[in-house]
C-alpha atoms as a PDB file:
ATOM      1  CA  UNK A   1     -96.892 -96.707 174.161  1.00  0.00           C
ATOM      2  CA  UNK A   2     -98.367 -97.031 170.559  1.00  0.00           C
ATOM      3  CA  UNK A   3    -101.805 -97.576 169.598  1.00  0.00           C
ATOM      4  CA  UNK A   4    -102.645-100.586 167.882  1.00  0.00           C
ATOM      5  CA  UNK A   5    -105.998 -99.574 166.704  1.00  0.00           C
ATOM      6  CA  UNK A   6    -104.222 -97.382 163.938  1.00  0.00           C
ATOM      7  CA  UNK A   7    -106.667 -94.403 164.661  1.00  0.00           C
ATOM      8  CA  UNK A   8    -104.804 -91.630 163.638  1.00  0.00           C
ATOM      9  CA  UNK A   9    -103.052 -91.916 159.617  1.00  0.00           C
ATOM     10  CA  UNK A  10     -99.396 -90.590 159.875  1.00  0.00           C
ATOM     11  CA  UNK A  11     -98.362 -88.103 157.228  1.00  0.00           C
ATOM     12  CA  UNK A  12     -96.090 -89.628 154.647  1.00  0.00           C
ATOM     13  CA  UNK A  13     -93.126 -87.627 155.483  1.00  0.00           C
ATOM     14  CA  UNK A  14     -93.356 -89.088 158.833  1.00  0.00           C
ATOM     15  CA  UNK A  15     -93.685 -92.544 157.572  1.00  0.00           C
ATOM     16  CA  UNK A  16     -90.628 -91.420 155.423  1.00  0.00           C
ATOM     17  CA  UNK A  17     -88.513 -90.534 158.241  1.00  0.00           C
ATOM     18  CA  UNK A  18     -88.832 -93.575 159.950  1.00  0.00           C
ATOM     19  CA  UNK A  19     -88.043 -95.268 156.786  1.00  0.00           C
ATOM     20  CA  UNK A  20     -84.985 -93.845 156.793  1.00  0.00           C
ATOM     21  CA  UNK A  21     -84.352 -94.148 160.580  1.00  0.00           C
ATOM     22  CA  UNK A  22     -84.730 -97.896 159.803  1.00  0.00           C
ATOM     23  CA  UNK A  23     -82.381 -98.674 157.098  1.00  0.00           C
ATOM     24  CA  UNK A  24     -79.348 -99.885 158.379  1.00  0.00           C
ATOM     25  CA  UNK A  25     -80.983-101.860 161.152  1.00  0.00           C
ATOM     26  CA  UNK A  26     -80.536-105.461 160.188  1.00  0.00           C
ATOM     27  CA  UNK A  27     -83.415-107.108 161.141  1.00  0.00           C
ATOM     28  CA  UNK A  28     -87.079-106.782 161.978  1.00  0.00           C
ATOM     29  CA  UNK A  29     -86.651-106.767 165.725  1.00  0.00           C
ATOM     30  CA  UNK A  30     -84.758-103.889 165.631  1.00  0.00           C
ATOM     31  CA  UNK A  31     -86.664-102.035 163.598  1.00  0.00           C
ATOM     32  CA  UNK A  32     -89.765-102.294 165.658  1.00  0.00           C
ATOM     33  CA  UNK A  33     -87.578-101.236 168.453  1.00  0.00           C
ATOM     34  CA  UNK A  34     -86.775 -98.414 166.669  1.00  0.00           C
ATOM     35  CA  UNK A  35     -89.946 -97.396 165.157  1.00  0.00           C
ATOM     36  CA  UNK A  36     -91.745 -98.093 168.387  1.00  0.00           C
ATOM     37  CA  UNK A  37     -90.109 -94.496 169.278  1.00  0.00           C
ATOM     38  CA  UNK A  38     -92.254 -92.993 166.696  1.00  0.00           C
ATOM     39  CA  UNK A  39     -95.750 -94.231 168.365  1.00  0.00           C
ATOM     40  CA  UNK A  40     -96.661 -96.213 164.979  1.00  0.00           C
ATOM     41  CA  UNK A  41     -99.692 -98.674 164.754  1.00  0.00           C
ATOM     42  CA  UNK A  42     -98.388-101.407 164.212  1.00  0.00           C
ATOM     43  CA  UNK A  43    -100.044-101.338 160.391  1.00  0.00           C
ATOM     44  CA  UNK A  44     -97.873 -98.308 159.407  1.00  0.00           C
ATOM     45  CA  UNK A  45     -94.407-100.568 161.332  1.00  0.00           C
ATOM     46  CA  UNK A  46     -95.494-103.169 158.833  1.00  0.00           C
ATOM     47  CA  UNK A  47     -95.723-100.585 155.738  1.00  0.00           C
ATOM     48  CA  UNK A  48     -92.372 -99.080 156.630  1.00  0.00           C
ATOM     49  CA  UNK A  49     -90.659-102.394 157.697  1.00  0.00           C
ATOM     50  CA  UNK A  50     -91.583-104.176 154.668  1.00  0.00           C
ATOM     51  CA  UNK A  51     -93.076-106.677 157.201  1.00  0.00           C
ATOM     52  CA  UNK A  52     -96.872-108.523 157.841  1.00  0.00           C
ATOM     53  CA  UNK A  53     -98.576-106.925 161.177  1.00  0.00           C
ATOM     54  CA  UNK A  54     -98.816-110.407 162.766  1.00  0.00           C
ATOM     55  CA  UNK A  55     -95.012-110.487 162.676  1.00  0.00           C
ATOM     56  CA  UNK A  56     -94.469-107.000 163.818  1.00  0.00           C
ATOM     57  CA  UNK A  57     -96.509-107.920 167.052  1.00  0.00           C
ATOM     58  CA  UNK A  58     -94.349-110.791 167.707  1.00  0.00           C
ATOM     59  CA  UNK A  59     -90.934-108.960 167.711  1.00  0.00           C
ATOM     60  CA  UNK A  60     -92.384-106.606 169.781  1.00  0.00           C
ATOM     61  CA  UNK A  61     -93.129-109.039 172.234  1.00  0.00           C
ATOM     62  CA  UNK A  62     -89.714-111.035 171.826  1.00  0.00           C
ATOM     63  CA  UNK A  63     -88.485-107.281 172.221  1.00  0.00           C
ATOM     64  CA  UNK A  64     -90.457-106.923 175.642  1.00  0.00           C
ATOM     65  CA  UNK A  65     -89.481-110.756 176.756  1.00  0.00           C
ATOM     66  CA  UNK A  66     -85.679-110.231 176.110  1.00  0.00           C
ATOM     67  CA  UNK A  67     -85.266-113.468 174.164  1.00  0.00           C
ATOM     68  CA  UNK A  68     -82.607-113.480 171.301  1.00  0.00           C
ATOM     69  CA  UNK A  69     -83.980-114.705 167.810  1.00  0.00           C
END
């Protein structure tokens, strides 16, 4: 599961690589999905999503509930 407290700073080729893994995926839910693989704070899923933190934490949890947004 990933860490929320952001303790560890991921190198910028990693960051870069989940860019990339990311870019066709059409919204944010799935690219929290995705990126959730990586076992990014949810800081650096905002950074590479493009996204705010507080709405990173809610698709994961629509992602953990099942519902369809």
């Amino acid at each position: 599961m990933p860490t929320n407290r952001g303790e560890s700073t991921p190198n910028p080729e990693r960051l870069m690589l989940a860019y990339l893994c990311t870019r066709d995926a059409k919204n944010l839910r799935e690219k929290v999905d995705i990126l959730d693989r990586f076992g990014l704070s949810d800081a650096d899923i905002a950074k590479v999503s493009g996204g705010a933190v507080q709405a990173v934490r809610n698709a994961r949890l629509a992602n953990r509930k099942g519902t369809s947004k």
